[in-house]
Structures are given as C-alpha cells and as structure tokens.
PDB file of N, CA and C in Angstrom:
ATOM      1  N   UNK A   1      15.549   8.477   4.937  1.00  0.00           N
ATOM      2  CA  UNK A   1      14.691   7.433   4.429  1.00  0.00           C
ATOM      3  C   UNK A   1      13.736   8.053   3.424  1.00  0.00           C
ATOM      4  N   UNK A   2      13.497   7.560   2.213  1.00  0.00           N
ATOM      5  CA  UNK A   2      12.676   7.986   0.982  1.00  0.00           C
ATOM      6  C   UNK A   2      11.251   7.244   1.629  1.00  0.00           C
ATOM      7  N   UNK A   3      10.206   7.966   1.379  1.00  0.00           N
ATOM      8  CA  UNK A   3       9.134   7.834   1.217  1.00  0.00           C
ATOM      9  C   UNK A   3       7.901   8.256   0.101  1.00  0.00           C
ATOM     10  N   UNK A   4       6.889   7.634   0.074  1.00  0.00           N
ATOM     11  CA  UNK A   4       6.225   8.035  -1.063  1.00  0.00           C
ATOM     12  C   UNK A   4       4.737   7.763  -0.791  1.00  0.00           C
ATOM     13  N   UNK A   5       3.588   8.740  -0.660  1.00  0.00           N
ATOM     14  CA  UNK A   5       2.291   8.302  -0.351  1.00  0.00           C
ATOM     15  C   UNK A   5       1.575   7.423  -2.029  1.00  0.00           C
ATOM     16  N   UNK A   6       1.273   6.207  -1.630  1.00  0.00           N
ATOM     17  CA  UNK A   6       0.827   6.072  -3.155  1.00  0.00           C
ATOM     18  C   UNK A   6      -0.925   6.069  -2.867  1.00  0.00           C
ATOM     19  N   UNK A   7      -1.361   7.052  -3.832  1.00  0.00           N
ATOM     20  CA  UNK A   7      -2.812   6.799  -3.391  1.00  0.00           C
ATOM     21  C   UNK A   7      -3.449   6.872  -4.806  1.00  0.00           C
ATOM     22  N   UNK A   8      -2.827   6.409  -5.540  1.00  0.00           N
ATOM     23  CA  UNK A   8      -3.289   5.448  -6.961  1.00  0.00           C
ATOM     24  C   UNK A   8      -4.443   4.577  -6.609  1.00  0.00           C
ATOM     25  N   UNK A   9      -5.353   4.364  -7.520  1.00  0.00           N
ATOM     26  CA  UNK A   9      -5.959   3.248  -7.492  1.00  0.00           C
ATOM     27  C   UNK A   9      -5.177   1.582  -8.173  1.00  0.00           C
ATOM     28  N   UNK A  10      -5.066   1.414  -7.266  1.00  0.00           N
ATOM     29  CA  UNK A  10      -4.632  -0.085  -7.516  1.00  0.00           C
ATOM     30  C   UNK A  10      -5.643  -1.336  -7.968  1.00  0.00           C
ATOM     31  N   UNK A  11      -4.852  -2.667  -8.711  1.00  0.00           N
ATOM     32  CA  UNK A  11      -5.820  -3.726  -8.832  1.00  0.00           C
ATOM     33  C   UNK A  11      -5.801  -4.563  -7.660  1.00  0.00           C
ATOM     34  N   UNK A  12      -6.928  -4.744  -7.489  1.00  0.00           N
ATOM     35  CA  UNK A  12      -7.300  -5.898  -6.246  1.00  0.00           C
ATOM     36  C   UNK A  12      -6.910  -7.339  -6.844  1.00  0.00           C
ATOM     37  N   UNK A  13      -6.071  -8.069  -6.155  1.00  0.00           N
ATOM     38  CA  UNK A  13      -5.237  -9.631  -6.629  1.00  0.00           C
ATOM     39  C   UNK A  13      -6.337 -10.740  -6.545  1.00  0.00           C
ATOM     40  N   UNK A  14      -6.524 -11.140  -7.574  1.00  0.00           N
ATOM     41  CA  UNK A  14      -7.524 -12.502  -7.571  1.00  0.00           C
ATOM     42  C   UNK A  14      -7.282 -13.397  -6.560  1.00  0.00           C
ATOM     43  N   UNK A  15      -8.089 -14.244  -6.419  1.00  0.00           N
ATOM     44  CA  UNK A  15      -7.889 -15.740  -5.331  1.00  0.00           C
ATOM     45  C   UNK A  15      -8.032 -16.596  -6.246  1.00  0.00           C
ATOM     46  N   UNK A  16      -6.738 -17.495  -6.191  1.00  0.00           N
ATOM     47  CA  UNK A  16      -7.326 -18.960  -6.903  1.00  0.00           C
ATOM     48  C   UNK A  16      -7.386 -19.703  -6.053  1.00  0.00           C
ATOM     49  N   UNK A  17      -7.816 -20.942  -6.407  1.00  0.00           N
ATOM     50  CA  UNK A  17      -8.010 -22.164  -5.258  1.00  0.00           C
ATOM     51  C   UNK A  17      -6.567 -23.213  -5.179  1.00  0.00           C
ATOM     52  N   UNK A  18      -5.897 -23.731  -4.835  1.00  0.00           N
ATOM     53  CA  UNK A  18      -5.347 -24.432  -4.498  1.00  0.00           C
ATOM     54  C   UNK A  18      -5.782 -25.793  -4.462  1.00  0.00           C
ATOM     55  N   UNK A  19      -6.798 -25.661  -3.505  1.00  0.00           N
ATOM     56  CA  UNK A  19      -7.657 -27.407  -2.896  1.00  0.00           C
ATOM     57  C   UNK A  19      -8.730 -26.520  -2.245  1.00  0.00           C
ATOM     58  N   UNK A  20      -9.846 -27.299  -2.030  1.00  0.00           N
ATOM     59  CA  UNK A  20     -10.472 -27.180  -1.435  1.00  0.00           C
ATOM     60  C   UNK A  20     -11.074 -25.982  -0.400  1.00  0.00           C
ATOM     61  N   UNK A  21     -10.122 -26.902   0.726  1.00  0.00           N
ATOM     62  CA  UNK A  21     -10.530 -26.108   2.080  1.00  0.00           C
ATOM     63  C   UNK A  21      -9.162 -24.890   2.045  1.00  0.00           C
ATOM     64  N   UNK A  22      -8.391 -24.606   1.113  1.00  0.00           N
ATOM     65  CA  UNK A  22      -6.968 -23.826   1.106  1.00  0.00           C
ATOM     66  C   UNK A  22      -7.257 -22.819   0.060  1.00  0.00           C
ATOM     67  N   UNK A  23      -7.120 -21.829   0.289  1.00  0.00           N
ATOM     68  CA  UNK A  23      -6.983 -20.666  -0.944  1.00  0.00           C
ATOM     69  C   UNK A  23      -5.365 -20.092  -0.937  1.00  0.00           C
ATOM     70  N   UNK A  24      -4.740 -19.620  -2.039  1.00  0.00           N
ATOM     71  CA  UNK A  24      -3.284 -18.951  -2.180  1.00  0.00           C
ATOM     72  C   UNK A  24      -3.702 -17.715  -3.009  1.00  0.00           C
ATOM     73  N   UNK A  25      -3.256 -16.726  -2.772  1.00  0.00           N
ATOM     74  CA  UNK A  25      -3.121 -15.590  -3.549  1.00  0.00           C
ATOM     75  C   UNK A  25      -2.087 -15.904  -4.782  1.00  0.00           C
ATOM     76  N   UNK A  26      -3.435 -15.001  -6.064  1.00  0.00           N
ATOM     77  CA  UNK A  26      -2.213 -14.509  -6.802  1.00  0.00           C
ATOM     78  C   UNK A  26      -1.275 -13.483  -6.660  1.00  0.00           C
ATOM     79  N   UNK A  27       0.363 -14.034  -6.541  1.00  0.00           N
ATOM     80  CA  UNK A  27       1.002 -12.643  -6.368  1.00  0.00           C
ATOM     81  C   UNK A  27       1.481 -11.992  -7.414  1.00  0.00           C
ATOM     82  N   UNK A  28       1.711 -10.784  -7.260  1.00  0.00           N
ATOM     83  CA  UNK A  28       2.195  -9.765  -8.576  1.00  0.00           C
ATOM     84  C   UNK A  28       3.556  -9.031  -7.610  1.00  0.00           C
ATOM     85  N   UNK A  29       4.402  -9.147  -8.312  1.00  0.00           N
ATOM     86  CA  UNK A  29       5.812  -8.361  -8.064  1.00  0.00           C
ATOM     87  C   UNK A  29       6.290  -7.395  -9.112  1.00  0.00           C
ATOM     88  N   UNK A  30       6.959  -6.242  -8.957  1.00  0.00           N
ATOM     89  CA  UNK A  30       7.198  -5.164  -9.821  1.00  0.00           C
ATOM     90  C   UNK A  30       9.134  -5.967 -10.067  1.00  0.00           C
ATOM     91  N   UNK A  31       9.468  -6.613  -8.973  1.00  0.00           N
ATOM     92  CA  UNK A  31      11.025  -6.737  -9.461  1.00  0.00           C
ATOM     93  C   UNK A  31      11.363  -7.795  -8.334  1.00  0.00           C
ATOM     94  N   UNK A  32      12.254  -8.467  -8.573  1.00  0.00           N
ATOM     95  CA  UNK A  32      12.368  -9.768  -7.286  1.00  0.00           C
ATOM     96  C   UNK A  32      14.128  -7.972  -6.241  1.00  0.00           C
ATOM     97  N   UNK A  33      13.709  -8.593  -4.932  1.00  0.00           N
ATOM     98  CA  UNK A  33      14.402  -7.636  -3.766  1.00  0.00           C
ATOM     99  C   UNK A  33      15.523  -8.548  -3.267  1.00  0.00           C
ATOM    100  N   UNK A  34      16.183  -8.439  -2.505  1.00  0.00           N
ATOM    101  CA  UNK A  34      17.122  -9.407  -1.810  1.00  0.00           C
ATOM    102  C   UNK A  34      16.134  -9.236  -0.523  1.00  0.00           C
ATOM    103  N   UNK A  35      15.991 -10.438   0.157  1.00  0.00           N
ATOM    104  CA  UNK A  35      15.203 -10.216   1.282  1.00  0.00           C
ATOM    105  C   UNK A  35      13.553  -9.844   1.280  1.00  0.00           C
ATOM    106  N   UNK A  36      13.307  -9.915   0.098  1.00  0.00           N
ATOM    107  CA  UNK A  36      11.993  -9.504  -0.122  1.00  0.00           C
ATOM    108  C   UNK A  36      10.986 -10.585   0.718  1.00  0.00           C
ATOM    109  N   UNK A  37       9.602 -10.407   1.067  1.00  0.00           N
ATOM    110  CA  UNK A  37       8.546 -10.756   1.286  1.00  0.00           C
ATOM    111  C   UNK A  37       8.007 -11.741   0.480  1.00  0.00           C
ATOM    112  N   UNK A  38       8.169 -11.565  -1.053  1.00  0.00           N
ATOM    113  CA  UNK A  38       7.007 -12.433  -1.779  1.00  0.00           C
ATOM    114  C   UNK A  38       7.471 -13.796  -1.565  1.00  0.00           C
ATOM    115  N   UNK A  39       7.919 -14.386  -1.129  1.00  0.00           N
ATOM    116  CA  UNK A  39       8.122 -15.952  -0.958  1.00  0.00           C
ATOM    117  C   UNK A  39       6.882 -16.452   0.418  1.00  0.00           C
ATOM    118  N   UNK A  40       6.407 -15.119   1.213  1.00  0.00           N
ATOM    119  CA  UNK A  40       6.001 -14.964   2.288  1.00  0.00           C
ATOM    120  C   UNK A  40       4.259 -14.508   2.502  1.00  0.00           C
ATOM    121  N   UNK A  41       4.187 -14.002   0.906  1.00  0.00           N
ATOM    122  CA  UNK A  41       2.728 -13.712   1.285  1.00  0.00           C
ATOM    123  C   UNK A  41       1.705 -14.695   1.362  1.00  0.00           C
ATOM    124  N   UNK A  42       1.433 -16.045   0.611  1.00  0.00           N
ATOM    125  CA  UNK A  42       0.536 -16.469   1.465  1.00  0.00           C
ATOM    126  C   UNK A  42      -0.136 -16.997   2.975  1.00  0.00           C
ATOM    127  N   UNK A  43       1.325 -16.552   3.653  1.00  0.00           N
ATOM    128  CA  UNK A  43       0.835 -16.835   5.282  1.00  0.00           C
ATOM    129  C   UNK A  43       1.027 -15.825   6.087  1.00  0.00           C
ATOM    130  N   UNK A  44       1.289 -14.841   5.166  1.00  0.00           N
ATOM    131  CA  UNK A  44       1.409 -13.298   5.667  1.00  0.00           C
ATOM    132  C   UNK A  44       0.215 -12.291   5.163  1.00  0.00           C
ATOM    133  N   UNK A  45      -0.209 -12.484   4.055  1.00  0.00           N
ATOM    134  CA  UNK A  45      -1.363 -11.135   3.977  1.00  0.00           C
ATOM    135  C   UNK A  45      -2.330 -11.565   4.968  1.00  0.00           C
ATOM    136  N   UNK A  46      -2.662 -12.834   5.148  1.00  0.00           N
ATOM    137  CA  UNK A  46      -4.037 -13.308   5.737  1.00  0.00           C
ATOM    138  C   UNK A  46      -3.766 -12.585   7.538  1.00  0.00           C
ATOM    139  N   UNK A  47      -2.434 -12.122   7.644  1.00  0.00           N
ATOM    140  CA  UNK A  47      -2.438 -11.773   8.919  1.00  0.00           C
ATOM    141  C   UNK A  47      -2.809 -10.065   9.228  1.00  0.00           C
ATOM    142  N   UNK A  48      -2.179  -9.486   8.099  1.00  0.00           N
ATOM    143  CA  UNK A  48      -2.151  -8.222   8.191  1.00  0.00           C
ATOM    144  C   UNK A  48      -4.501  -7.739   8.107  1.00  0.00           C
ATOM    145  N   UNK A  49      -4.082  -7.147   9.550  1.00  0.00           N
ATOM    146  CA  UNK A  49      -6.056  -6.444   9.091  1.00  0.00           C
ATOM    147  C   UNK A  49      -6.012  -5.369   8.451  1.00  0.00           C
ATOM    148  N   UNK A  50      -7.380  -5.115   8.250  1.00  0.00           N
ATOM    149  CA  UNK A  50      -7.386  -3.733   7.280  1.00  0.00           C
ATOM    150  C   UNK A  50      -7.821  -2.526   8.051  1.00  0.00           C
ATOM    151  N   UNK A  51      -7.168  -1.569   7.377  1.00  0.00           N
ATOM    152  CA  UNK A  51      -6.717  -0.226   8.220  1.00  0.00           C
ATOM    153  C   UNK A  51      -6.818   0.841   7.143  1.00  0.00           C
ATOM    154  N   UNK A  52      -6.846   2.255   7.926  1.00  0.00           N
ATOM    155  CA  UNK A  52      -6.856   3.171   7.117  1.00  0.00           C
ATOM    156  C   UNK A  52      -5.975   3.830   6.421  1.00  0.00           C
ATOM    157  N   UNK A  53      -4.545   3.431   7.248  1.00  0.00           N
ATOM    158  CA  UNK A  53      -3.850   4.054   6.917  1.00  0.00           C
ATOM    159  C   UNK A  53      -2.472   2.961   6.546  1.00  0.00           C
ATOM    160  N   UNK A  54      -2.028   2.490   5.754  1.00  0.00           N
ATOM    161  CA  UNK A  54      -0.647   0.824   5.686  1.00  0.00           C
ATOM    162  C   UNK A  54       0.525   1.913   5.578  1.00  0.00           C
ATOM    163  N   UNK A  55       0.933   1.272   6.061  1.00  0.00           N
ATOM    164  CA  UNK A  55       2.588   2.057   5.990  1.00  0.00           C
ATOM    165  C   UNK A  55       3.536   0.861   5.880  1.00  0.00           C
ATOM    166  N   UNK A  56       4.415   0.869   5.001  1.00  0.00           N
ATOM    167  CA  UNK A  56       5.618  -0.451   4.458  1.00  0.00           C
ATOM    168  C   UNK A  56       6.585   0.025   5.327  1.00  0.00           C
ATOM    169  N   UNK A  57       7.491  -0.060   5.828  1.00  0.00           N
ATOM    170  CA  UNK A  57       8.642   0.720   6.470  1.00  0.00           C
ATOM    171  C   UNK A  57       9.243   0.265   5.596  1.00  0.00           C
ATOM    172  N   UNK A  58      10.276  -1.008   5.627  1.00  0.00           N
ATOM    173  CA  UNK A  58      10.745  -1.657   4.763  1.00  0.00           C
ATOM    174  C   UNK A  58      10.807  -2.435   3.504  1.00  0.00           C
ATOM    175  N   UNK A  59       9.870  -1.431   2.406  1.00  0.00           N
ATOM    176  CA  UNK A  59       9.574  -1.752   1.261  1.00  0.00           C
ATOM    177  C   UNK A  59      10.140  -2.703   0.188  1.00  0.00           C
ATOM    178  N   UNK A  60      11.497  -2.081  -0.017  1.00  0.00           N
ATOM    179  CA  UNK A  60      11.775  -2.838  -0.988  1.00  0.00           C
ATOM    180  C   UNK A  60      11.262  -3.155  -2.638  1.00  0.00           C
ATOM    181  N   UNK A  61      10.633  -3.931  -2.762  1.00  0.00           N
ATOM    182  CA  UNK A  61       9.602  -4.372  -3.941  1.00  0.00           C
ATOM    183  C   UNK A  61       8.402  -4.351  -3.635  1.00  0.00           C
ATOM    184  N   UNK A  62       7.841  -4.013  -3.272  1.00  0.00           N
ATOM    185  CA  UNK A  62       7.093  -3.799  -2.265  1.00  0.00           C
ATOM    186  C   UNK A  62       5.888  -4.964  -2.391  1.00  0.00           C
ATOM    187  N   UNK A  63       6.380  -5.886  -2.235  1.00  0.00           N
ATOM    188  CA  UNK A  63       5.733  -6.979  -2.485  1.00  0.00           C
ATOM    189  C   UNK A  63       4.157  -6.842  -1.423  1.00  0.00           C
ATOM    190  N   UNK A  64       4.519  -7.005  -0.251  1.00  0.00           N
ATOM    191  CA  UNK A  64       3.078  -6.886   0.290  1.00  0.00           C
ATOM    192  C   UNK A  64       2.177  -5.611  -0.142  1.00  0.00           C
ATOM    193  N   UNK A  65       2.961  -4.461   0.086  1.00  0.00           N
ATOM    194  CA  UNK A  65       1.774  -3.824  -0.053  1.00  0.00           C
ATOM    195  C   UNK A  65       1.236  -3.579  -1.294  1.00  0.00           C
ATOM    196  N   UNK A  66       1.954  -4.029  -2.652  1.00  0.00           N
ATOM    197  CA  UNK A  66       1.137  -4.740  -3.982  1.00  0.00           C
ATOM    198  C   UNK A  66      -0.095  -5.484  -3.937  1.00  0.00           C
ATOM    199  N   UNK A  67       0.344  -6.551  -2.917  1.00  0.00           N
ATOM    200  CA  UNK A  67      -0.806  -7.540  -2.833  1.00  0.00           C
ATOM    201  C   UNK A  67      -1.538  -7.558  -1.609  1.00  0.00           C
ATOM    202  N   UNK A  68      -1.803  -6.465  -1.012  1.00  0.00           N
ATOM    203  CA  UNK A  68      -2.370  -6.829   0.069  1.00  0.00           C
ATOM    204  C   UNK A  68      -3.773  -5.674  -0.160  1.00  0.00           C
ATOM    205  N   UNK A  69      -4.342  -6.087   0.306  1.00  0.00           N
ATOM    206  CA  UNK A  69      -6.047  -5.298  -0.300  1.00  0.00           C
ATOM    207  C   UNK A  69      -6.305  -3.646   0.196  1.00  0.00           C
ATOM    208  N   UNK A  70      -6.026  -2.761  -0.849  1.00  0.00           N
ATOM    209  CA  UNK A  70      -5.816  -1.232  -0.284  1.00  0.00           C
ATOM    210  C   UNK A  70      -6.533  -0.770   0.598  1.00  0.00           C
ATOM    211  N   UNK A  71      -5.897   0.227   0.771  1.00  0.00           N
ATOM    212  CA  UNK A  71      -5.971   1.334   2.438  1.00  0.00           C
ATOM    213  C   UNK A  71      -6.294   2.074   1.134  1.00  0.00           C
ATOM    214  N   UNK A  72      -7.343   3.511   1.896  1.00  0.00           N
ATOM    215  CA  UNK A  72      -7.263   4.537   1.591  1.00  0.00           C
ATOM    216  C   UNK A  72      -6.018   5.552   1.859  1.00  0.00           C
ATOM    217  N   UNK A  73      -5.321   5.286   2.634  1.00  0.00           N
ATOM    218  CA  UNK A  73      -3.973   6.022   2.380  1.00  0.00           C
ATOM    219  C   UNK A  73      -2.746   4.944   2.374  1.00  0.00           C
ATOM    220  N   UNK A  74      -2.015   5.115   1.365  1.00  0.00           N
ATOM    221  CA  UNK A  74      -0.481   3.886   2.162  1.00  0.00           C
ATOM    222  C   UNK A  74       0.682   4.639   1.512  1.00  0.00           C
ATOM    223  N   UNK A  75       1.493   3.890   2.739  1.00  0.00           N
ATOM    224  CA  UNK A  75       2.839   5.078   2.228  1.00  0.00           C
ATOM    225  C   UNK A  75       4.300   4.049   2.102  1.00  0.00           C
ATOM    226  N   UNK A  76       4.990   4.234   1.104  1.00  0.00           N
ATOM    227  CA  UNK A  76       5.971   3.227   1.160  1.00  0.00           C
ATOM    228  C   UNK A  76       7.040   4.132   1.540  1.00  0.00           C
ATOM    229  N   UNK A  77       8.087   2.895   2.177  1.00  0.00           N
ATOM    230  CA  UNK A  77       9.107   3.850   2.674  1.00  0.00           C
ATOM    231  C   UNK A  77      10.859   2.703   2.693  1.00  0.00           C
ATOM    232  N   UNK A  78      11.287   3.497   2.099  1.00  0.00           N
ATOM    233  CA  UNK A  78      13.097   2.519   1.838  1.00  0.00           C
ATOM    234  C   UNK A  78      14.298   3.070   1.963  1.00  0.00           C
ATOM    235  N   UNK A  79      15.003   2.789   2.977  1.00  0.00           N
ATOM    236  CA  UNK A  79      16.346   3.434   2.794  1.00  0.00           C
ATOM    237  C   UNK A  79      16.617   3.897   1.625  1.00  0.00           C
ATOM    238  N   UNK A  80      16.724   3.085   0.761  1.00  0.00           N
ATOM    239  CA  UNK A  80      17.544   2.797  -0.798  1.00  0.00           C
ATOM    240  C   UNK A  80      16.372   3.743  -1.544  1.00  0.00           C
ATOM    241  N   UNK A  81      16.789   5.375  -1.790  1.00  0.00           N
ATOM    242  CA  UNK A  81      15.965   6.183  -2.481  1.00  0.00           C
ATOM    243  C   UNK A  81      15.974   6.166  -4.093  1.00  0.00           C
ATOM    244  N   UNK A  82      16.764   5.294  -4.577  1.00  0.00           N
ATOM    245  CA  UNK A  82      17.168   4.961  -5.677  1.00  0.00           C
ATOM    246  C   UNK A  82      15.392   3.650  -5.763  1.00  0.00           C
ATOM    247  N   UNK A  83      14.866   2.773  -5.174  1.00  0.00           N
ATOM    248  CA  UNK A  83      13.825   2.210  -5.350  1.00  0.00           C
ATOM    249  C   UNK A  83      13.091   2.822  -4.871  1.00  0.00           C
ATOM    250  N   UNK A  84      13.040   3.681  -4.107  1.00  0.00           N
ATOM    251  CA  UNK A  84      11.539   4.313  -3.802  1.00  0.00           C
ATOM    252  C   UNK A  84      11.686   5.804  -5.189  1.00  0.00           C
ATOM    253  N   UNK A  85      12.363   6.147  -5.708  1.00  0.00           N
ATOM    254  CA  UNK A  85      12.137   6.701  -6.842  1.00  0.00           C
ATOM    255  C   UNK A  85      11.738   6.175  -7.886  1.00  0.00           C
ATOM    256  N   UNK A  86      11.596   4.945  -8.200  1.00  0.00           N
ATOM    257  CA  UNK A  86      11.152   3.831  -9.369  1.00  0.00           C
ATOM    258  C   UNK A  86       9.430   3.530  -8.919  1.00  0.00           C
ATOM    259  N   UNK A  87       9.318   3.616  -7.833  1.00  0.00           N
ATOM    260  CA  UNK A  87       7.475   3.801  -7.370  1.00  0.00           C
ATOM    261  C   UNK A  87       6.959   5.132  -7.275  1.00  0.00           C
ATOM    262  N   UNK A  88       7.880   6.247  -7.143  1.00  0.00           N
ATOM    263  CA  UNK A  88       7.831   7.615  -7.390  1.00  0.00           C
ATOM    264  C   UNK A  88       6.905   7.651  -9.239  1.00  0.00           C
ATOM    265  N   UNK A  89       7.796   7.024  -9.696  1.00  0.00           N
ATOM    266  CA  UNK A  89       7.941   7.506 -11.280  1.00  0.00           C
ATOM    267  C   UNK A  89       6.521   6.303 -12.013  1.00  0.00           C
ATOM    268  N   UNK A  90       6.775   5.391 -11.146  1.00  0.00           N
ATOM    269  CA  UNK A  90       5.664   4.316 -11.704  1.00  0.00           C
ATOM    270  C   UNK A  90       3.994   4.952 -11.158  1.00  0.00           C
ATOM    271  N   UNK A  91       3.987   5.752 -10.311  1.00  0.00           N
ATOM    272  CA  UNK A  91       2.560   6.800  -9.554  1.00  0.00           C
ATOM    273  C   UNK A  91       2.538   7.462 -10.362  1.00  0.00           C
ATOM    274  N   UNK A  92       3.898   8.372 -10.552  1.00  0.00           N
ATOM    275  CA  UNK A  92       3.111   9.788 -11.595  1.00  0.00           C
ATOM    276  C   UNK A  92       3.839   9.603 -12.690  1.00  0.00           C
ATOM    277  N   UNK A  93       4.083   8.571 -13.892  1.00  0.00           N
ATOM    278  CA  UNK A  93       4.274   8.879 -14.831  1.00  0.00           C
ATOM    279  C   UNK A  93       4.785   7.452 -15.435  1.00  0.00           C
ATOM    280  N   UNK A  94       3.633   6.481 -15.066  1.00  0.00           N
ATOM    281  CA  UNK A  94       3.676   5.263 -15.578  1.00  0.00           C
ATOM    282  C   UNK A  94       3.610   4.903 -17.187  1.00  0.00           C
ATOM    283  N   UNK A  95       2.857   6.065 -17.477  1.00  0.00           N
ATOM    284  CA  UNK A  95       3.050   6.010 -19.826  1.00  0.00           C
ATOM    285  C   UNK A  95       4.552   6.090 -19.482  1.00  0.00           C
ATOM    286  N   UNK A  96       5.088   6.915 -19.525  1.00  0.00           N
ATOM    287  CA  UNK A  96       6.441   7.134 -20.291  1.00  0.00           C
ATOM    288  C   UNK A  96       7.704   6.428 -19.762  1.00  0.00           C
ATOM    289  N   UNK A  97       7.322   5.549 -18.442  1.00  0.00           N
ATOM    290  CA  UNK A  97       8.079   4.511 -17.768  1.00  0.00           C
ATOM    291  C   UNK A  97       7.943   3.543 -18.443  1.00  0.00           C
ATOM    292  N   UNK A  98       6.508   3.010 -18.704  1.00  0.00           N
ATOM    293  CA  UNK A  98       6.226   1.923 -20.133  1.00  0.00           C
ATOM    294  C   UNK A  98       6.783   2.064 -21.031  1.00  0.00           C
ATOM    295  N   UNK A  99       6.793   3.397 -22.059  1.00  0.00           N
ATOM    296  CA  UNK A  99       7.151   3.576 -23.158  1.00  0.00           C
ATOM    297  C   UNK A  99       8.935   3.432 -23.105  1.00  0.00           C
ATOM    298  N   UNK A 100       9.686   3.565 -22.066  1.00  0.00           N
ATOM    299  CA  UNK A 100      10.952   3.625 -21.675  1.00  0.00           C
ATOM    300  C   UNK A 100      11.898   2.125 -21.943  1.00  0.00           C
TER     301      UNK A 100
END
C-alpha cells in the first residue's frame, strides 16, 4: 500500500449557504475516482471530528481529506501507487506538475 504524509499547508474550503438554517460545503476535487466520496461530503465532513493526526486509508481522490479542515499531520494512503504518486508529485513539485 503507497502512502504519503502530506503536511503542506492547505486551503481551508469556504461555506456557502444553501437556505437558511442549512449550510453545504464548497467541494474541491483534484480528479473524479470510481467510488469516490465527493458525492458524500456534505453529510460526511460534518461527522468526521478534529484530530491530530487524519489518516485516509482509502484515498483515492482524496476527496475528503481535500475538504475536510486540516490536521497537523495527515497521511494518505491507496493501493493504486500509481495515484498516490500524483499527490506525491503535487506536495513536492507542484510548479512543474502545473507547467506539465
């Protein structure tokens, strides 16, 4: 299993309003997954508490732990080392992944 500590500073995801008494996150995705999460985060981040340490097991796109409000440490982790090398490369060497 590929893993990767990301301890980047990340952007914190705005709140818009919906209605009223309802708030929805904005979500941000790096790539749509088969099976992915993001169809799932607005009734899922509000569950996850905050901790010191997030660990994804089953990353993927890593949709939640994109949008879910950082840990001082988090570590993603995916069978498929072929995507956890694409968050490898997007941590340490996001210019020339852009420029790519």
């Amino acid at each position: 299993m590929a893993s990767a500590h990301l301890l980047t500073k990340r952007r914190k995801p705005s709140l818009i309003h919906a209605e009223p008494s309802a708030r929805r996150v904005a979500k941000l995705i790096a790539f749509g997954w088969y099976g992915g999460k993001y169809s799932h985060l607005n009734w899922l981040l509000p569950l996850l508490p905050k901790c010191h340490h997030y660990c994804e097991p089953f990353a993927g796109s890593a949709a939640v732990l994109i949008n879910r409000d950082p840990s001082p440490v988090e570590t993603y982790n995916d069978i498929d080392g072929e995507v956890a090398n694409f968050f490898k490369v997007l941590r340490n060497e996001k210019e020339r992944l852009v420029e790519a």
